[in-house]
PDB file of N, CA and C in Angstrom:
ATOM      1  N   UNK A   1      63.005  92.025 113.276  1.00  0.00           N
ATOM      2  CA  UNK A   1      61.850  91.223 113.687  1.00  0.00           C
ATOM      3  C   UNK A   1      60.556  91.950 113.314  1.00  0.00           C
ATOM      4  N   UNK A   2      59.609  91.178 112.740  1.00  0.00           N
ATOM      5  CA  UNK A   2      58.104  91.881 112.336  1.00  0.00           C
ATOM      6  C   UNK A   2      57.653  93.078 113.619  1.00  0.00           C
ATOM      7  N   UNK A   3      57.173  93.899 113.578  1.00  0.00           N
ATOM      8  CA  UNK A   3      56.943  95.195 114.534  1.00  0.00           C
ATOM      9  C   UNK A   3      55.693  94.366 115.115  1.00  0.00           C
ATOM     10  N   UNK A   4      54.955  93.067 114.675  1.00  0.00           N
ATOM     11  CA  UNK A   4      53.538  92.904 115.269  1.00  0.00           C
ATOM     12  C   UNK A   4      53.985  92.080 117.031  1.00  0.00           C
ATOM     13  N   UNK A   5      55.339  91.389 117.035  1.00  0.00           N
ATOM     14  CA  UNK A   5      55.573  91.043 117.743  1.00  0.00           C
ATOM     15  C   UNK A   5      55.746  91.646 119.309  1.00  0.00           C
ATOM     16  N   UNK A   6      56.217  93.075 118.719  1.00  0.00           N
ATOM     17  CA  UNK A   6      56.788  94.049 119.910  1.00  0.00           C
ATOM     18  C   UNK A   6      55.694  94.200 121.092  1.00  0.00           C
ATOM     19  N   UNK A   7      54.049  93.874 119.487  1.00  0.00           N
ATOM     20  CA  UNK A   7      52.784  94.242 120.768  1.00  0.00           C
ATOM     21  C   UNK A   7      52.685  93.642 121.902  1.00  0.00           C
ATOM     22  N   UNK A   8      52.812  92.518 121.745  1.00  0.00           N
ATOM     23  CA  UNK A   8      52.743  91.223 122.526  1.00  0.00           C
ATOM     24  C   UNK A   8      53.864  91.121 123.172  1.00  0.00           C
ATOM     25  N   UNK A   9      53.528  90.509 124.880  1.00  0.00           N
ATOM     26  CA  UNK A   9      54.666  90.214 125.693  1.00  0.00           C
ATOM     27  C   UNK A   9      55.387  88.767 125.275  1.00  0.00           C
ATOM     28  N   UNK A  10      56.880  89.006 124.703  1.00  0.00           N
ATOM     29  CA  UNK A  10      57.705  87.632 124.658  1.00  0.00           C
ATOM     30  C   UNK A  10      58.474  87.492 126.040  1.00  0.00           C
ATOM     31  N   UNK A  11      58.412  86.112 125.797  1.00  0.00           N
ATOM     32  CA  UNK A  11      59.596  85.113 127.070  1.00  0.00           C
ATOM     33  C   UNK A  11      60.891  86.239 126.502  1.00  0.00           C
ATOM     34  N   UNK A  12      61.276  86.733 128.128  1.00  0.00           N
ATOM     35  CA  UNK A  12      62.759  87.471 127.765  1.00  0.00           C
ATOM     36  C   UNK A  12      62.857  88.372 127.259  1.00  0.00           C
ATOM     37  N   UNK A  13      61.292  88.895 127.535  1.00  0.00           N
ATOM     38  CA  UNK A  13      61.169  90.602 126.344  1.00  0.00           C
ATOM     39  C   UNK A  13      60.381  91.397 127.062  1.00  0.00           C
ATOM     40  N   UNK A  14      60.555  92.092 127.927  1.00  0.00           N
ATOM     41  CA  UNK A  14      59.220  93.378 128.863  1.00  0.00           C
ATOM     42  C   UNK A  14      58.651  93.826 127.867  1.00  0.00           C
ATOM     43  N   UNK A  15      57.180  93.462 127.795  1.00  0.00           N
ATOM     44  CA  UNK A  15      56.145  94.401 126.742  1.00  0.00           C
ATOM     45  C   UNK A  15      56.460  95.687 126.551  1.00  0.00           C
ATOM     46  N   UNK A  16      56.892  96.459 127.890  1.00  0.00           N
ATOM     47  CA  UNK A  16      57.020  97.630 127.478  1.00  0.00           C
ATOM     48  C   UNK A  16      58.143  98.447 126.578  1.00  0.00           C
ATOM     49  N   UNK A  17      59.339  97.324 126.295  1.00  0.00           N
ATOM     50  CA  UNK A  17      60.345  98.109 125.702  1.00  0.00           C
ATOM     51  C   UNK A  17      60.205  97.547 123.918  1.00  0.00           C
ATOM     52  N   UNK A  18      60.482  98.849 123.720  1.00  0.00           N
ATOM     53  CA  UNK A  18      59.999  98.690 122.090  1.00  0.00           C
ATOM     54  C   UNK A  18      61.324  97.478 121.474  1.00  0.00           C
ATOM     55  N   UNK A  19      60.743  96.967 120.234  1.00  0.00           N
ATOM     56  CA  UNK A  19      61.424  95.679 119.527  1.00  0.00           C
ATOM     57  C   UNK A  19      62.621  95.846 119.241  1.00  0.00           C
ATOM     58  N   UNK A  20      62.836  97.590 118.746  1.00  0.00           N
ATOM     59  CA  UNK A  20      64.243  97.957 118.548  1.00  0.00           C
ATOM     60  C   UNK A  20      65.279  98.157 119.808  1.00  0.00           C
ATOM     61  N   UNK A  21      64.889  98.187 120.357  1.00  0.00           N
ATOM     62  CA  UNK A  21      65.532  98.805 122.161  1.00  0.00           C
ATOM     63  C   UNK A  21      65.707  97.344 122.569  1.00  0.00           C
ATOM     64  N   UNK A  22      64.874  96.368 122.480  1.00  0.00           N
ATOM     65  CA  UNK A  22      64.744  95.594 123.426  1.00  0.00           C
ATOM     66  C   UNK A  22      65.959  94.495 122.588  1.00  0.00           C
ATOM     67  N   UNK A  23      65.721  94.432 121.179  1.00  0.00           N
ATOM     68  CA  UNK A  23      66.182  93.300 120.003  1.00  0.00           C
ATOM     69  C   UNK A  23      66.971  94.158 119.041  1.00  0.00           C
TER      70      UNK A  23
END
């Protein structure tokens, strides 16, 4: 997934956990 996303809080995603950890 694009890294710009990780900045931003998604539905089903805690801002705080990085894109790779989280996805």
């Amino acid at each position: 997934r694009p890294a710009g996303l990780a900045a931003a809080p998604r539905r089903g995603r805690p801002a705080r956990a990085p894109a790779g950890s989280a996805d």
